[in-house]
Protein backbone atom coordinates (compact mmCIF):
# COMPACT_ATOMS: atom_id res chain seq x y z
CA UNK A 1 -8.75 9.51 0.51
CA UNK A 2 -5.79 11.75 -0.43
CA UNK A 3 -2.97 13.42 -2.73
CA UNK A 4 -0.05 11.10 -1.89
CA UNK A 5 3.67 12.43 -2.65
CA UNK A 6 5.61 11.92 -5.68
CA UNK A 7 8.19 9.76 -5.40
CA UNK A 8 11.59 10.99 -6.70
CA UNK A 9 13.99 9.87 -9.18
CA UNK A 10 16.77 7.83 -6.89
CA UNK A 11 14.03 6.08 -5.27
CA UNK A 12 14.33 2.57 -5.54
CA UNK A 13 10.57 2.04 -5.46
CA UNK A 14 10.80 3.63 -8.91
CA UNK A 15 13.34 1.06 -10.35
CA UNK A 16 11.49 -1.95 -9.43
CA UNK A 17 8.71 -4.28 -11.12
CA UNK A 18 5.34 -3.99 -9.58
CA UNK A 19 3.75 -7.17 -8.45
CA UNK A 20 0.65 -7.91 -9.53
CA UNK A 21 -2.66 -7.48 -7.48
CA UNK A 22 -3.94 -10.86 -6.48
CA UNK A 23 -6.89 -9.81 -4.40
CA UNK A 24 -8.70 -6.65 -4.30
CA UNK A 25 -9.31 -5.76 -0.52
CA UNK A 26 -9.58 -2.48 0.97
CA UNK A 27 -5.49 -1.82 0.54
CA UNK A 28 -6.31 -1.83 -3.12
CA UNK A 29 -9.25 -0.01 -2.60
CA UNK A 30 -7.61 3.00 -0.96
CA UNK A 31 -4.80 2.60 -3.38
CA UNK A 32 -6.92 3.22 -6.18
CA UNK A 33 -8.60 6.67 -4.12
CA UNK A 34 -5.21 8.20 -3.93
CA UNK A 35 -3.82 7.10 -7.06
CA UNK A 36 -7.37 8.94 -8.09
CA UNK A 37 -7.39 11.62 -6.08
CA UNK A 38 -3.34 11.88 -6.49
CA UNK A 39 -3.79 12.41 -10.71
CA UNK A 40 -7.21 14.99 -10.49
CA UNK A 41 -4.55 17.66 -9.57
CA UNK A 42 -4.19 19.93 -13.03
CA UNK A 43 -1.25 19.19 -15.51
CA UNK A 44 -1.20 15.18 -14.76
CA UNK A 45 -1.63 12.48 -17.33
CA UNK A 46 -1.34 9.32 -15.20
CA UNK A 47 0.10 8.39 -12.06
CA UNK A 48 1.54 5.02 -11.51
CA UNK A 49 1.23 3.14 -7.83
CA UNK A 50 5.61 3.01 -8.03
CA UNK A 51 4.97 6.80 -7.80
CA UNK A 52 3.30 6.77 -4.54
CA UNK A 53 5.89 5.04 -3.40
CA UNK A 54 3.37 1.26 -3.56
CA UNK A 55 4.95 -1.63 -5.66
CA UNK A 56 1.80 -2.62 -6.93
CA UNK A 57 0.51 -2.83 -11.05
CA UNK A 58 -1.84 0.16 -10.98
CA UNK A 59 -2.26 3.68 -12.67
CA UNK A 60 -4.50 6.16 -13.06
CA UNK A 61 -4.71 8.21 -15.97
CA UNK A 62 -6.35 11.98 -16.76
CA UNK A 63 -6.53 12.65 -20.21
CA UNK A 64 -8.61 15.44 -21.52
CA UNK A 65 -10.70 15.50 -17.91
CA UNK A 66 -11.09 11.62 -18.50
CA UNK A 67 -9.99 10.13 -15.14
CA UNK A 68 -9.82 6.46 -14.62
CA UNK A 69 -7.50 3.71 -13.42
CA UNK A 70 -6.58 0.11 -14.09
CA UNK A 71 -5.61 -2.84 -12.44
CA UNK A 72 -2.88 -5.06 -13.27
CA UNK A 73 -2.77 -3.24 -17.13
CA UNK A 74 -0.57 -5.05 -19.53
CA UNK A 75 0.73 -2.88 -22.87
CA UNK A 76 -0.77 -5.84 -25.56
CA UNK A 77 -0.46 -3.91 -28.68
CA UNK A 78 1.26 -0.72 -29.89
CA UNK A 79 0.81 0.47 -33.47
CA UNK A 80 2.50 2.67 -36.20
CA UNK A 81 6.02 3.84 -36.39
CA UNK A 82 7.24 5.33 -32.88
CA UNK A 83 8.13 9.15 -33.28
CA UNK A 84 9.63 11.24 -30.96
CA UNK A 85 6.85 12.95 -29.00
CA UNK A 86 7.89 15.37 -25.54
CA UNK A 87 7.54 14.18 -22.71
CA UNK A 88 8.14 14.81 -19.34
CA UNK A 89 7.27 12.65 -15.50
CA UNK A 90 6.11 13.87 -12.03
CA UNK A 91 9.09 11.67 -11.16
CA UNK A 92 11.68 13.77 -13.23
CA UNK A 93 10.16 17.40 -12.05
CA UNK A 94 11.21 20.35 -14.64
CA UNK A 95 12.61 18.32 -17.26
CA UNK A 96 11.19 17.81 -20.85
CA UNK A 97 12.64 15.47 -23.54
CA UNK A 98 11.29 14.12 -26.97
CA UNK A 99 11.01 10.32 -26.28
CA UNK A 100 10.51 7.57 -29.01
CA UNK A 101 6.31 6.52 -28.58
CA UNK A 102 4.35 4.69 -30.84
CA UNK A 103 1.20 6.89 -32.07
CA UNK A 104 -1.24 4.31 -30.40
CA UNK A 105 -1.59 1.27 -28.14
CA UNK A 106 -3.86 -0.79 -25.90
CA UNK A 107 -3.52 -1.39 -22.46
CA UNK A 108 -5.70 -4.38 -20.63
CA UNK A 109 -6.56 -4.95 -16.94
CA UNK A 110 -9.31 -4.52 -14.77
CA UNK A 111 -11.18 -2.83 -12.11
CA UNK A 112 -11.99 -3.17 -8.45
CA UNK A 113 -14.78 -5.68 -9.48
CA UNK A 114 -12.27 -7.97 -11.52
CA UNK A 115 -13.95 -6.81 -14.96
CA UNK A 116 -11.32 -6.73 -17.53
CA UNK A 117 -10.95 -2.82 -18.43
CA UNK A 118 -9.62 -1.92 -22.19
CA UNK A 119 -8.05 1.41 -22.64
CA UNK A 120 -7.05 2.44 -26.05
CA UNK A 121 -6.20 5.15 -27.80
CA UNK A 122 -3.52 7.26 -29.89
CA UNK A 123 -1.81 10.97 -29.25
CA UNK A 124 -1.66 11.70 -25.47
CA UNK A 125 -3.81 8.45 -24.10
CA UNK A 126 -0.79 6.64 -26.57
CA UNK A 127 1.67 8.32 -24.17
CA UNK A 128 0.50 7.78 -21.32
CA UNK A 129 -0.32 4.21 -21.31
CA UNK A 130 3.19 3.47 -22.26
CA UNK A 131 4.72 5.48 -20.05
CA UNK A 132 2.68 4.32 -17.33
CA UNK A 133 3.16 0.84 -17.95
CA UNK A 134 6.95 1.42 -18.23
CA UNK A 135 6.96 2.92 -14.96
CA UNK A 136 4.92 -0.11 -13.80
CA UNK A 137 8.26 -2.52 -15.08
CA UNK A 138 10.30 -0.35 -12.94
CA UNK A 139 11.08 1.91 -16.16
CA UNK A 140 11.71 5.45 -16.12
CA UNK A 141 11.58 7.70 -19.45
CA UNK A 142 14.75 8.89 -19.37
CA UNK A 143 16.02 5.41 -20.09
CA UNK A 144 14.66 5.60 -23.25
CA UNK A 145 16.30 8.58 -24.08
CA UNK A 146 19.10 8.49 -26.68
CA UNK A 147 22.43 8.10 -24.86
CA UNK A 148 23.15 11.80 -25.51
CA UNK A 149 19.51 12.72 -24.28
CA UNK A 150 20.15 10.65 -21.34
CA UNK A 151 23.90 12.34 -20.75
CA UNK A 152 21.96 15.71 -20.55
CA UNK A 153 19.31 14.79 -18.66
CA UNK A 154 21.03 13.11 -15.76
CA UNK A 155 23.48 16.01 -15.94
CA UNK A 156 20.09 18.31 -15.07
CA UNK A 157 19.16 15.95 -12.50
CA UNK A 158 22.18 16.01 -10.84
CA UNK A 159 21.98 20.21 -11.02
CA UNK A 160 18.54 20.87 -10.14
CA UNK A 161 17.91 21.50 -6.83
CA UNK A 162 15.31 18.69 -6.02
CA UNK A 163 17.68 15.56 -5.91
């Protein structure tokens, strides 16, 4: 399949819910190639379908050379006290901010064959399954910023040279 283009920050495809899949057919199938193929490339936790510029709910994730996807996921439980962890998005190139995470959570969907998929974790997988998700709701990270996080941050944005 192929490495598909990160969608930018200002694209609406970013600010807008996924749908959910109803029926896996080979759209969804090649979807889940380049979402694949699309977070294999070094330095990327997850990739969500909003990011490749399709509205659908689907990620892939690469987390210590563990690469996988799901299918319709759904954040069901987060755990411990969130904490403010750095982050940064493919979506949001060259910035870095500490964002408010819980230490672990559980994501469920499933796979091309409609088995239900469980993916939990804590630390980095933690991370990334929320962030994912959120992107998934048409969330960005930056939104979660405090408001004088966010002030600098969109200040960047509007400064660096990609938007």
């Amino acid at each position: 399949m192929a490495v598909r283009p990160i969608r930018l920050f200002g694209d609406p495809v970013l600010r807008a819910p996924s749908a959910p899949i109803e029926a896996i057919d080979d759209g969804v199938r090649s979807l889940v190639h380049d979402l694949l193929d699309t977070v294999a490339l070094p330095g990327r936790a997850g990739v969500a379908a909003p990011q490749i510029g399709v509205g659908l709910r689907a990620f892939s994730y690469n987390i210590d050379g563990d690469i996988g996807y799901v299918l319709n996921p759904v954040l069901t439980d987060v755990a411990g006290e969130p904490h403010l962890v750095g982050e940064g998005c493919l979506s949001v190139p060259d910035l870095w901010h500490d964002t408010a995470r819980y230490p672990w959570a559980r994501v469920v969907g499933m796979d091309l064959t409609g088995a239900e998929v469980v993916l939990e974790g804590e630390g980095l997988l933690a991370q990334a399954l929320q962030h994912e998700t959120d992107h998934l709701d048409g969330m960005l990270y930056i939104s979660r910023l405090s408001p004088e996080e966010r002030k600098i941050a969109m200040r960047r944005i509007r400064e660096s040279s990609w938007f």
